[in-house]
C-alpha atoms as a PDB file:
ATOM      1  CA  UNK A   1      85.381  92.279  95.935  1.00  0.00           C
ATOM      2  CA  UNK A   2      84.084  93.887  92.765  1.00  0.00           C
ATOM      3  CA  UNK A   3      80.323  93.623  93.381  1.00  0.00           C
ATOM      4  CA  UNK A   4      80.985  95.279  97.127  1.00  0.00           C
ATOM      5  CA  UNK A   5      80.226  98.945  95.352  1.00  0.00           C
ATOM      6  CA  UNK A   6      76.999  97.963  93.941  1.00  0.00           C
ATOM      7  CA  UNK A   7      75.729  96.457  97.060  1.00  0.00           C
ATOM      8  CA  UNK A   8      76.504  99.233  98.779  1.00  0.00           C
ATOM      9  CA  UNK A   9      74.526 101.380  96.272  1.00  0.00           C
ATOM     10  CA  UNK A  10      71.646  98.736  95.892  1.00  0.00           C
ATOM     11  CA  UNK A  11      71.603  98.899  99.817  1.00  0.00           C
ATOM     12  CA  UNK A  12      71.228 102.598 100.339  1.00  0.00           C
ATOM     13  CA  UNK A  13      69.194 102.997  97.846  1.00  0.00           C
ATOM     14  CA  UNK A  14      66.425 100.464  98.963  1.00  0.00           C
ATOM     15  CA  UNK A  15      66.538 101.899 102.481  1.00  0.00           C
ATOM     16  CA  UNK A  16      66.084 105.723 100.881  1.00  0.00           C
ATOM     17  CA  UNK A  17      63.277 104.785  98.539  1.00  0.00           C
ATOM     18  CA  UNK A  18      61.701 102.950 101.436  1.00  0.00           C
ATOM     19  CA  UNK A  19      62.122 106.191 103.823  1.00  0.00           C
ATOM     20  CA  UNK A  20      60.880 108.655 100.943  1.00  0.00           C
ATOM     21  CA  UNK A  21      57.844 106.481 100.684  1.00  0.00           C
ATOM     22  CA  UNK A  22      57.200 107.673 104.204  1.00  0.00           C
ATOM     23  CA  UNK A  23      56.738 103.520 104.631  1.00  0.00           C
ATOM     24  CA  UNK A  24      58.243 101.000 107.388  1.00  0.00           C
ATOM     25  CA  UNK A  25      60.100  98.182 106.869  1.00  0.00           C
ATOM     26  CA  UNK A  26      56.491  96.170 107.770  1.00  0.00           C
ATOM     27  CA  UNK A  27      54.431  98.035 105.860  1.00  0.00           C
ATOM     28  CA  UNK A  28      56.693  97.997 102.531  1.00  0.00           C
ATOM     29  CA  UNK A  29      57.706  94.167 103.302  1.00  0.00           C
ATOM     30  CA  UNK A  30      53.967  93.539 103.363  1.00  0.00           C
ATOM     31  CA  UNK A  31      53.200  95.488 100.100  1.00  0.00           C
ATOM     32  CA  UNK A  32      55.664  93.465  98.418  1.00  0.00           C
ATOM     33  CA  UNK A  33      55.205  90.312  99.384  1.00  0.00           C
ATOM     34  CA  UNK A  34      58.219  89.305 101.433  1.00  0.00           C
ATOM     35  CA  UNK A  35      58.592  89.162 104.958  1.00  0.00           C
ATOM     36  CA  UNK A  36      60.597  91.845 107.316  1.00  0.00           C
ATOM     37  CA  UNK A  37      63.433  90.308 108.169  1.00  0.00           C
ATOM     38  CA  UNK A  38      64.193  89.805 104.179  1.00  0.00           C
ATOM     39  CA  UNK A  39      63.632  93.461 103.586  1.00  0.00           C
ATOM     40  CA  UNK A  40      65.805  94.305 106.262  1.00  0.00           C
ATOM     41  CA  UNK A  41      68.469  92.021 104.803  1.00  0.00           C
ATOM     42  CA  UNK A  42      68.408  93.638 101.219  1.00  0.00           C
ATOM     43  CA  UNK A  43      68.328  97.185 103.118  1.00  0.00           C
ATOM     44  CA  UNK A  44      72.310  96.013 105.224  1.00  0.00           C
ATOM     45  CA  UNK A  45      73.216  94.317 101.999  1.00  0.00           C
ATOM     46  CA  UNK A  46      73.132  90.829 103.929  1.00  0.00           C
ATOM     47  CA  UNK A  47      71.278  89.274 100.880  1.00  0.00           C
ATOM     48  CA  UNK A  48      71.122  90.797  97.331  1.00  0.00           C
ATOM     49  CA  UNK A  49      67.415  91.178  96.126  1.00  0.00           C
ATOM     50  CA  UNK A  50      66.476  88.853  93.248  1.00  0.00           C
ATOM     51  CA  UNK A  51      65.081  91.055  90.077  1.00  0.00           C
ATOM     52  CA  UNK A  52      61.207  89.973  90.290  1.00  0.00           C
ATOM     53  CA  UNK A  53      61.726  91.414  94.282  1.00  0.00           C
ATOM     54  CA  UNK A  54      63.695  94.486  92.851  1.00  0.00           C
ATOM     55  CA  UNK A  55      60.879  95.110  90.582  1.00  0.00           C
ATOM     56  CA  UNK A  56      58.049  94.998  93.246  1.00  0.00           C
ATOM     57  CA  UNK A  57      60.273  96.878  95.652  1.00  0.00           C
ATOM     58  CA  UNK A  58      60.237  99.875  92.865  1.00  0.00           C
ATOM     59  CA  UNK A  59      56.622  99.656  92.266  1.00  0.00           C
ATOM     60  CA  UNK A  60      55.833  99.750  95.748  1.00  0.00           C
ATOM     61  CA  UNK A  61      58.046 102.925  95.970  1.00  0.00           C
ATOM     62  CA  UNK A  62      56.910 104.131  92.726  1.00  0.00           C
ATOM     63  CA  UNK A  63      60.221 104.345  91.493  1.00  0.00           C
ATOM     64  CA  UNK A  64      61.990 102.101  89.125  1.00  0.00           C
ATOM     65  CA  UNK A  65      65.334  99.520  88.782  1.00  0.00           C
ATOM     66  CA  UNK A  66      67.488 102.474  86.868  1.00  0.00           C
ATOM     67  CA  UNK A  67      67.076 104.523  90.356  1.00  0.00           C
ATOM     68  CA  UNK A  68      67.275 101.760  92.725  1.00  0.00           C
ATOM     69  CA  UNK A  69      70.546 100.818  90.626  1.00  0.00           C
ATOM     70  CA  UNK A  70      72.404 103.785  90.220  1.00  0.00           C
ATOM     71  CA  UNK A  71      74.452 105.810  92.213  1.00  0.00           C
ATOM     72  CA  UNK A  72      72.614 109.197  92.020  1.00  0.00           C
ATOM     73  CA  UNK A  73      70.174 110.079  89.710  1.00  0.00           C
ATOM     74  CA  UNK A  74      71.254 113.053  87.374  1.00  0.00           C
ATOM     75  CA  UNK A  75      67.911 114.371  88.247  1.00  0.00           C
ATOM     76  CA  UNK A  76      69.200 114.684  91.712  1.00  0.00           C
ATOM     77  CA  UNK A  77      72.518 116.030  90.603  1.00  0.00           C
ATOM     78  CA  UNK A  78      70.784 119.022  88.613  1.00  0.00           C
ATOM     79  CA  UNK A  79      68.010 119.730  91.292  1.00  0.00           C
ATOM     80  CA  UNK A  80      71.402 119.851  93.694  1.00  0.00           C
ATOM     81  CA  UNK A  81      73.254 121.935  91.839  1.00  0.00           C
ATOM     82  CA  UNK A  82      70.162 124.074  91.140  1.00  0.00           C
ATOM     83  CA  UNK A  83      69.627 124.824  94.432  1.00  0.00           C
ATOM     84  CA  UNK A  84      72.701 125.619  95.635  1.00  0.00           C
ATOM     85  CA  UNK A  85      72.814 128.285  92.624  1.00  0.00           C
ATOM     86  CA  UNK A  86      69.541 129.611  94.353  1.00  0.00           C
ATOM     87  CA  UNK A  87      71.135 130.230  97.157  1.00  0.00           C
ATOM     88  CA  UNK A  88      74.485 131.354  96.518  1.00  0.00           C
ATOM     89  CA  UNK A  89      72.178 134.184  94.348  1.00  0.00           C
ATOM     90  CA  UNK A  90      69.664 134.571  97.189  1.00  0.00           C
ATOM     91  CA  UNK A  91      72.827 135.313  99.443  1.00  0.00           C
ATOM     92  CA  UNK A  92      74.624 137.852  97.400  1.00  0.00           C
ATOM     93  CA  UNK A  93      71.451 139.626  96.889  1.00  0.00           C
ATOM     94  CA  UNK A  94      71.118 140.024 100.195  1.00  0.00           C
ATOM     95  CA  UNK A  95      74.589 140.688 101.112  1.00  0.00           C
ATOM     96  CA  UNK A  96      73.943 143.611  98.185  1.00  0.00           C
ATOM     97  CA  UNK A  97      70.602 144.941  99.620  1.00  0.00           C
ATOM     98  CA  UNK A  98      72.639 145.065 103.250  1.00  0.00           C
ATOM     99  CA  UNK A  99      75.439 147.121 102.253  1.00  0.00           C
ATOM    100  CA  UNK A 100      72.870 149.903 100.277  1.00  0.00           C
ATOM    101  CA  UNK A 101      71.002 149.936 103.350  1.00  0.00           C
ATOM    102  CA  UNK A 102      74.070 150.454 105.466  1.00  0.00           C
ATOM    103  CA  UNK A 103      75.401 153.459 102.914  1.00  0.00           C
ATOM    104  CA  UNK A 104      71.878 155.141 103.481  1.00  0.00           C
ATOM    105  CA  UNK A 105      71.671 154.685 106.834  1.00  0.00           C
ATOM    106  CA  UNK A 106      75.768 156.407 107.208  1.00  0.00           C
ATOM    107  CA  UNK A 107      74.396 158.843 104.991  1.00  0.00           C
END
């Protein structure tokens, strides 16, 4: 099934927004409208989300369509990436500042 990709994406996505909004499946059913049990259908990909319910899904999680729709964000890919570069640096330098200490300390 061709569409069984997007659902998937549409589907984890709705459920992540919903968790980053720090909000329950209640509370954000309630903000936007529709009842739980719908919600919790869009989250398992049961029952794709018509766009006016897309749109008040986003603007309950202050996000928008392009991020509910995509697979990652390339905001998330950079700030990923970024991070990891952080640490690989943080590491070395510390693996660095270890071994001077250790020649000083045979010293």
């Amino acid at each position: 099934m061709k569409d069984a990709p997007a659902k998937e994406i549409l589907r984890k996505n709705l459920k992540k927004a919903r968790k980053e909004s720090n909000l329950s499946q209640m509370e954000a059913a309630e903000k936007a409208g529709i009842s739980r049990p719908l919600l919790s259908a869009y989250e398992t990909g049961r029952i794709i989300p018509p766009k006016a319910s897309l749109e008040k899904l986003a603007e309950v999680y202050n996000t928008n369509l392009t991020q509910l729709l995509e697979k990652e964000s390339m905001v998330s890919i950079y700030t990923n990436s970024l991070m990891k570069n952080q640490l690989d640096v943080s590491l070395k330098a510390d693996s660095e500042e270890n071994s001077d200490l250790k020649e000083d300390f045979e010293t």
